[in-house]
N, C-alpha and C. Protein backbone atom coordinates (compact mmCIF):
# COMPACT_ATOMS: atom_id res chain seq x y z
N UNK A 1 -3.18 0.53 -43.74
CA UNK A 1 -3.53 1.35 -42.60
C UNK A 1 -2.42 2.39 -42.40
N UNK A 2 -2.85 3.58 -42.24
CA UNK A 2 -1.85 4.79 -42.31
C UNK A 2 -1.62 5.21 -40.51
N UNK A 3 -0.87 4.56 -40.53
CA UNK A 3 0.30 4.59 -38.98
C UNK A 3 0.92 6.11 -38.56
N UNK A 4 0.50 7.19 -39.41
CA UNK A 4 1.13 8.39 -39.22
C UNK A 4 -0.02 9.38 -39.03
N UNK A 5 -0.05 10.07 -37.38
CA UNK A 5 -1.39 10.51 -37.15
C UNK A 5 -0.92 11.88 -36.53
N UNK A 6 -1.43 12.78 -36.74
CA UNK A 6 -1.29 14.59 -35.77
C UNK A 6 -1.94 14.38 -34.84
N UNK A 7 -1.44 15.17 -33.69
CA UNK A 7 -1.83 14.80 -32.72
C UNK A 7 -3.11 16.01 -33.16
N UNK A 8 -3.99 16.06 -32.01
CA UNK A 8 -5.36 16.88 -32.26
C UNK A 8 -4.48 18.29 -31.96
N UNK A 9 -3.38 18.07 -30.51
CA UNK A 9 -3.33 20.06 -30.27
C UNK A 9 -2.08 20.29 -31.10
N UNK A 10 -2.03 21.77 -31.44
CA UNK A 10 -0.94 22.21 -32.40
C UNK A 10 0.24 22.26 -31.31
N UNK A 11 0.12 22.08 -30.12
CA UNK A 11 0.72 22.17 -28.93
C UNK A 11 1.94 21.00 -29.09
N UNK A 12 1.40 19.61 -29.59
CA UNK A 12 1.96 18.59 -28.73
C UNK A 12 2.90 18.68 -30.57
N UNK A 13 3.97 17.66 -30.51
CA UNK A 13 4.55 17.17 -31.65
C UNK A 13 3.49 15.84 -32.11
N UNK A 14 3.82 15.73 -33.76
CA UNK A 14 3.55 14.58 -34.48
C UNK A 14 4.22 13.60 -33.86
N UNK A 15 3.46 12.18 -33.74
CA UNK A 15 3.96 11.25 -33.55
C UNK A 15 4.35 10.63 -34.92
N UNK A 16 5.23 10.16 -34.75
CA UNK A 16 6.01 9.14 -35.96
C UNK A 16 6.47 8.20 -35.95
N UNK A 17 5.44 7.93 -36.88
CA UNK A 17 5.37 6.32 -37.45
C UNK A 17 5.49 5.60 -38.62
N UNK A 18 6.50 4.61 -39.12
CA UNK A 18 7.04 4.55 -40.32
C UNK A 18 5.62 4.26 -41.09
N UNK A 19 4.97 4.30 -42.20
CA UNK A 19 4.25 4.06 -43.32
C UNK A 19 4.49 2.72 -43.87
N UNK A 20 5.57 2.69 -43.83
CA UNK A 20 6.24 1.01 -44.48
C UNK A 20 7.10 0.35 -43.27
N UNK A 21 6.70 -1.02 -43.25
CA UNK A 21 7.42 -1.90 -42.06
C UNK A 21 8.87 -2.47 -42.54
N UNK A 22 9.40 -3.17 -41.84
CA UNK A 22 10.44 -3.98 -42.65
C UNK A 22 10.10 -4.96 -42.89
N UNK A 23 10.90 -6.02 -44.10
CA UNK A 23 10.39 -7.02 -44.38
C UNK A 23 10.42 -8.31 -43.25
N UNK A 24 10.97 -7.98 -42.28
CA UNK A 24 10.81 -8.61 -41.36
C UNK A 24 11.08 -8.25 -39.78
N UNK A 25 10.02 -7.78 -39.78
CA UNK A 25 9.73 -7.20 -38.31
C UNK A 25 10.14 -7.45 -37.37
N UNK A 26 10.63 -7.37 -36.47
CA UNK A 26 11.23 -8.05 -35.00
C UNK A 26 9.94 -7.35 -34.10
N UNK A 27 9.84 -8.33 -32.71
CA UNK A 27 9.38 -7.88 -31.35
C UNK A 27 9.96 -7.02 -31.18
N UNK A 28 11.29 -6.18 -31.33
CA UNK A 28 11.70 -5.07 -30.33
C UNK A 28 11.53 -3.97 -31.27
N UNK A 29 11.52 -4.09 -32.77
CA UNK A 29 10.96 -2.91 -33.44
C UNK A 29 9.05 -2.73 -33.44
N UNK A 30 8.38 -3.68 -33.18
CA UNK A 30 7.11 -3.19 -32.74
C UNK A 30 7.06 -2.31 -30.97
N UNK A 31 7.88 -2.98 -30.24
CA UNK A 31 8.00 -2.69 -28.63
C UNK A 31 8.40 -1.04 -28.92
N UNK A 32 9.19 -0.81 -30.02
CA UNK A 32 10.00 0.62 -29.80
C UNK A 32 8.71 1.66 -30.37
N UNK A 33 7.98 1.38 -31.52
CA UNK A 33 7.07 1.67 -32.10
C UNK A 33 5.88 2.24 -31.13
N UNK A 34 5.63 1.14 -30.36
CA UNK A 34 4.06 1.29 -28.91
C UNK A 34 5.04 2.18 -28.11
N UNK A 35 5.95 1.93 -27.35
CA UNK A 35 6.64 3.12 -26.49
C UNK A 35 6.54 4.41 -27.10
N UNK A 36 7.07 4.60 -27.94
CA UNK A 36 6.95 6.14 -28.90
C UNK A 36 5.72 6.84 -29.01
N UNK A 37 4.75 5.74 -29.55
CA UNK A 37 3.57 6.34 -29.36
C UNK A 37 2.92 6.92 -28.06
N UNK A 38 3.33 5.75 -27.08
CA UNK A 38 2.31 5.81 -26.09
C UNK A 38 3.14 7.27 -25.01
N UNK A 39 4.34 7.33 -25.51
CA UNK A 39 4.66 8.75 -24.84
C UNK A 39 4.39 9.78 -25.67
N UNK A 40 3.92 9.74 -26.77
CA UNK A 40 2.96 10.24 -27.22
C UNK A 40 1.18 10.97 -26.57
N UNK A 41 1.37 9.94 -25.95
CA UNK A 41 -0.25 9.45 -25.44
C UNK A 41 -1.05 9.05 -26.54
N UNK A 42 -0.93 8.42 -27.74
CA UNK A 42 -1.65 8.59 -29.20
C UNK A 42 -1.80 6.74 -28.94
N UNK A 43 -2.93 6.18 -28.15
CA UNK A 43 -3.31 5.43 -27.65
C UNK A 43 -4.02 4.51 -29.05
N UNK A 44 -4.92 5.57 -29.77
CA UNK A 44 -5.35 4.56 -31.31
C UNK A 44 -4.44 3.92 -32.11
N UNK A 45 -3.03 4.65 -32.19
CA UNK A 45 -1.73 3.99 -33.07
C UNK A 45 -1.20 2.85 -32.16
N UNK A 46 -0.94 2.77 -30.85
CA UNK A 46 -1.06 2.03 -30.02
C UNK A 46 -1.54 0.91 -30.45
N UNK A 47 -2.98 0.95 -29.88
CA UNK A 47 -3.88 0.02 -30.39
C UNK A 47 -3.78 -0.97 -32.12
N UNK A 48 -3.74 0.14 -32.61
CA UNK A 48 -3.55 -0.72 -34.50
C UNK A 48 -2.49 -1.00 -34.25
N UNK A 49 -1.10 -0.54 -33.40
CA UNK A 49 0.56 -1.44 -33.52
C UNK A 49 -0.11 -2.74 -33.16
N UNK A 50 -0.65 -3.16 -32.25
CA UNK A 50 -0.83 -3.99 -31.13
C UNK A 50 -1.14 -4.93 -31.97
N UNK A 51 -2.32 -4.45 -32.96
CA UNK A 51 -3.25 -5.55 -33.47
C UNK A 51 -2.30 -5.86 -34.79
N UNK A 52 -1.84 -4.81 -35.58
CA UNK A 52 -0.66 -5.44 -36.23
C UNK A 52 0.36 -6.27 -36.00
N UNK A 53 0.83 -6.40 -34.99
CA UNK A 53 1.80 -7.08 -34.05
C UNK A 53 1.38 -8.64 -34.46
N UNK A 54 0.39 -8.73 -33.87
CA UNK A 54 -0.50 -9.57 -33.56
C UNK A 54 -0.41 -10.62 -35.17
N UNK A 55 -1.58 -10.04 -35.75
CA UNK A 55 -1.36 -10.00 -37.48
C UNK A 55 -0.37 -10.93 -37.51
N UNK A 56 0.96 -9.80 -37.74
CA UNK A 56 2.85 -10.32 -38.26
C UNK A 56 2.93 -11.43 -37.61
N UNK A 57 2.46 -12.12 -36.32
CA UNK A 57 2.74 -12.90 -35.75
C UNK A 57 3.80 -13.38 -34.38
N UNK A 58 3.47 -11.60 -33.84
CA UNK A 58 4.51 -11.30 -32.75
C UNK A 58 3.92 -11.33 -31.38
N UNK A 59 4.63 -11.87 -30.19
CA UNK A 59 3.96 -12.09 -29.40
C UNK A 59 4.46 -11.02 -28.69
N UNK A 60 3.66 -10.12 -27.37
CA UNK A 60 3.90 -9.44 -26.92
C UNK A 60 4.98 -9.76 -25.97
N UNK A 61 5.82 -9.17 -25.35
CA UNK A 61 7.05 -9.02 -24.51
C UNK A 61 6.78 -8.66 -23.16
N UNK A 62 8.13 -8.49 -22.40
CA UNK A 62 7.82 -8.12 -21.20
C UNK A 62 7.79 -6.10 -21.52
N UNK A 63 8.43 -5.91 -22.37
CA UNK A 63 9.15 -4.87 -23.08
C UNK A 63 7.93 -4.09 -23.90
N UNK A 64 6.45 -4.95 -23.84
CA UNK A 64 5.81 -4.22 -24.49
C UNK A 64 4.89 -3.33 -24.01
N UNK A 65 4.21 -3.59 -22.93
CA UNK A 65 3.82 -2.55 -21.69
C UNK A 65 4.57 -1.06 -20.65
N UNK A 66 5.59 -1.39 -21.33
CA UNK A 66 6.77 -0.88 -20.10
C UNK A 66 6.19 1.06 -19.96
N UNK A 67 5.37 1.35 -20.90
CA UNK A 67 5.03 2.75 -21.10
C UNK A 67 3.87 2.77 -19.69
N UNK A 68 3.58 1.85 -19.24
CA UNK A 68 2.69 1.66 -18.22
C UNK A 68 3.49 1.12 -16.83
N UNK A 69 4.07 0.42 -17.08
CA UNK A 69 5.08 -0.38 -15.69
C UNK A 69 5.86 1.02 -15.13
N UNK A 70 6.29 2.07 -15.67
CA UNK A 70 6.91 2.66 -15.12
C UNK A 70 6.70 3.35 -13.80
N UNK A 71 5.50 3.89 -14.59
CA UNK A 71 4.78 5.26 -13.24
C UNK A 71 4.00 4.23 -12.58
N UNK A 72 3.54 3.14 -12.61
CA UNK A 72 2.84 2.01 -11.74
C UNK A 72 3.77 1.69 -10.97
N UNK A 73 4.84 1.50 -11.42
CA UNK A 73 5.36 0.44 -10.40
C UNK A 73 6.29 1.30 -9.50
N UNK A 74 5.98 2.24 -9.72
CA UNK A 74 6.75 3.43 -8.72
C UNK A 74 5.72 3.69 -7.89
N UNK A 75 4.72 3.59 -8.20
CA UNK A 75 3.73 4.25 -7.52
C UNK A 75 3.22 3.00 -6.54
N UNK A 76 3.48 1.74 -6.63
CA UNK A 76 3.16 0.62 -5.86
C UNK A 76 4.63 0.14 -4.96
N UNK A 77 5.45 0.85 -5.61
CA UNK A 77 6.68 0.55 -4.72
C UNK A 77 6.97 1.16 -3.62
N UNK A 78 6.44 2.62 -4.04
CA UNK A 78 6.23 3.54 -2.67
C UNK A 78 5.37 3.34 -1.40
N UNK A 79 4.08 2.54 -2.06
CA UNK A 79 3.27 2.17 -0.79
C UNK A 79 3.83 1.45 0.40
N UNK A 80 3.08 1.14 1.29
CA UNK A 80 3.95 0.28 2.54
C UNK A 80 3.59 -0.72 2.94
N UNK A 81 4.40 -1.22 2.65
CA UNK A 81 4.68 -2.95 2.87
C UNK A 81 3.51 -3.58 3.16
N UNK A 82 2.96 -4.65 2.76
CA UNK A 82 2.21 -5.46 3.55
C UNK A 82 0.84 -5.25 3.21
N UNK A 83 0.15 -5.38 3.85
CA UNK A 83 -1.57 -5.18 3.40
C UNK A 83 -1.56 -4.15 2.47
N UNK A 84 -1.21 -2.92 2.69
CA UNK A 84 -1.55 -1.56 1.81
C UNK A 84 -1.08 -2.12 0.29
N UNK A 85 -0.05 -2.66 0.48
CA UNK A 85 0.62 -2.76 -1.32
C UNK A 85 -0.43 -3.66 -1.82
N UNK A 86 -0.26 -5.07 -0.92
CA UNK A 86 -1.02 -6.24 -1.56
C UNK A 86 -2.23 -5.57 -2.38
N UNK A 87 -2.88 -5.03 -0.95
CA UNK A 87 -4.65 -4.84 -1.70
C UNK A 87 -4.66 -4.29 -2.77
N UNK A 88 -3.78 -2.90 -2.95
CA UNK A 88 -3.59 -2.06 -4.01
C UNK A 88 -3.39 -2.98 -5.16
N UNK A 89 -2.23 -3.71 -5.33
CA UNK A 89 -1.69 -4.72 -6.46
C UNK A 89 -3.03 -5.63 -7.19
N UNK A 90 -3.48 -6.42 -6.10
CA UNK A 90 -5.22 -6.86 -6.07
C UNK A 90 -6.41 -6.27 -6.55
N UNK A 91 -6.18 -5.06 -6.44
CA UNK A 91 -7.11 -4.05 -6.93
C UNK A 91 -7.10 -3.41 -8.38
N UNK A 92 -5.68 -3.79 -8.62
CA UNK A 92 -5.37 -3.40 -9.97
C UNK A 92 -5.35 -4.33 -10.77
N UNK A 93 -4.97 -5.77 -10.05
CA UNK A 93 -5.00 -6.84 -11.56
C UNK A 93 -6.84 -7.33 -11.78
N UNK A 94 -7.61 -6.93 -10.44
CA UNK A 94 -9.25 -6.87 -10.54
C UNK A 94 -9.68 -6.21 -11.95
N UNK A 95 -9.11 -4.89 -11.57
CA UNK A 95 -9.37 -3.98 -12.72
C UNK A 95 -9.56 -4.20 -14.13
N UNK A 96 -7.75 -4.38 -13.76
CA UNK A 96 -7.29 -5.12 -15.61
C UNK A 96 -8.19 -6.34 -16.04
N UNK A 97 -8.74 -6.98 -15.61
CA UNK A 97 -9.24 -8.58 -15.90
C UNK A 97 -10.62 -7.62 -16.51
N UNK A 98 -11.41 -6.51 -15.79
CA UNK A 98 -12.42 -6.29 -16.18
C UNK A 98 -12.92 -5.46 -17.15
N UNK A 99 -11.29 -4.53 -17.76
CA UNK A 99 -12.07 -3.80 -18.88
C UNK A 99 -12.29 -4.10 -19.85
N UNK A 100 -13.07 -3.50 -20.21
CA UNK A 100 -13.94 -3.88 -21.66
C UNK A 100 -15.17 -4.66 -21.03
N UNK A 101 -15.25 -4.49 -20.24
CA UNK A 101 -16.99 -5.19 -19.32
C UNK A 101 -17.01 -4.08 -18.33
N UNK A 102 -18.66 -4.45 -18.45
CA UNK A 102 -19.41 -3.28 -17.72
C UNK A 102 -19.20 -4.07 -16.13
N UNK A 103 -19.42 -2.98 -15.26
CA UNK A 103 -19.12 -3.02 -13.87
C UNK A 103 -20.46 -3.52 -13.24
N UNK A 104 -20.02 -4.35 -12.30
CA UNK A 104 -21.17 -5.14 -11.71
C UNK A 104 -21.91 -3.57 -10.40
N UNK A 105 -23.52 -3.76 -10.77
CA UNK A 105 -24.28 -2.64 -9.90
C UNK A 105 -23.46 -3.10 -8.56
């Protein structure tokens, strides 16, 4: 699987991604790999790290989301205290549990 993709606009930079792994992979060289990409925004390389990961026999980290924890958790830290955060927080792990399924009418 070829890990090295252009982005679609001539705008943005290539993301880069080694072609060849090491012979023995660590969790924090896949973790550095999904970050890169995903500030990228190049979400399909993402995805195939993930499932490669997976594959090699690596379990995901706290370290492996963090391209997402950032602007979330700023954005839930700012809310105010108490009911407003909770529901919000509630509303989001609802979410997460449900994608990849269709939404109830």
């Amino acid at each position: 699987m070829d890990f090295q993709r252009k982005s679609e606009s001539p705008n943005l930079s290539t993301t880069q991604i080694p072609n060849s792994f090491p012979d023995e992979p660590s969790s924090a060289f896949y973790d550095h790999l999904i970050d890169g990409a995903s500030r990228q925004k190049d979400f399909a390389i993402v995805l195939s790290l993930l499932n490669k990961r997976s594959r090699d026999g690596f379990f995901n980290t706290t370290n492996t989301f963090n391209f997402i924890s950032t602007d979330l958790s700023q954005t839930l830290a700012s809310l105010d205290r108490g009911f407003t955060r909770k529901s919000a927080f509630d509303a989001l792990v609802s979410r997460l549990s449900r994608l990849g399924r269709p939404l109830r009418p």
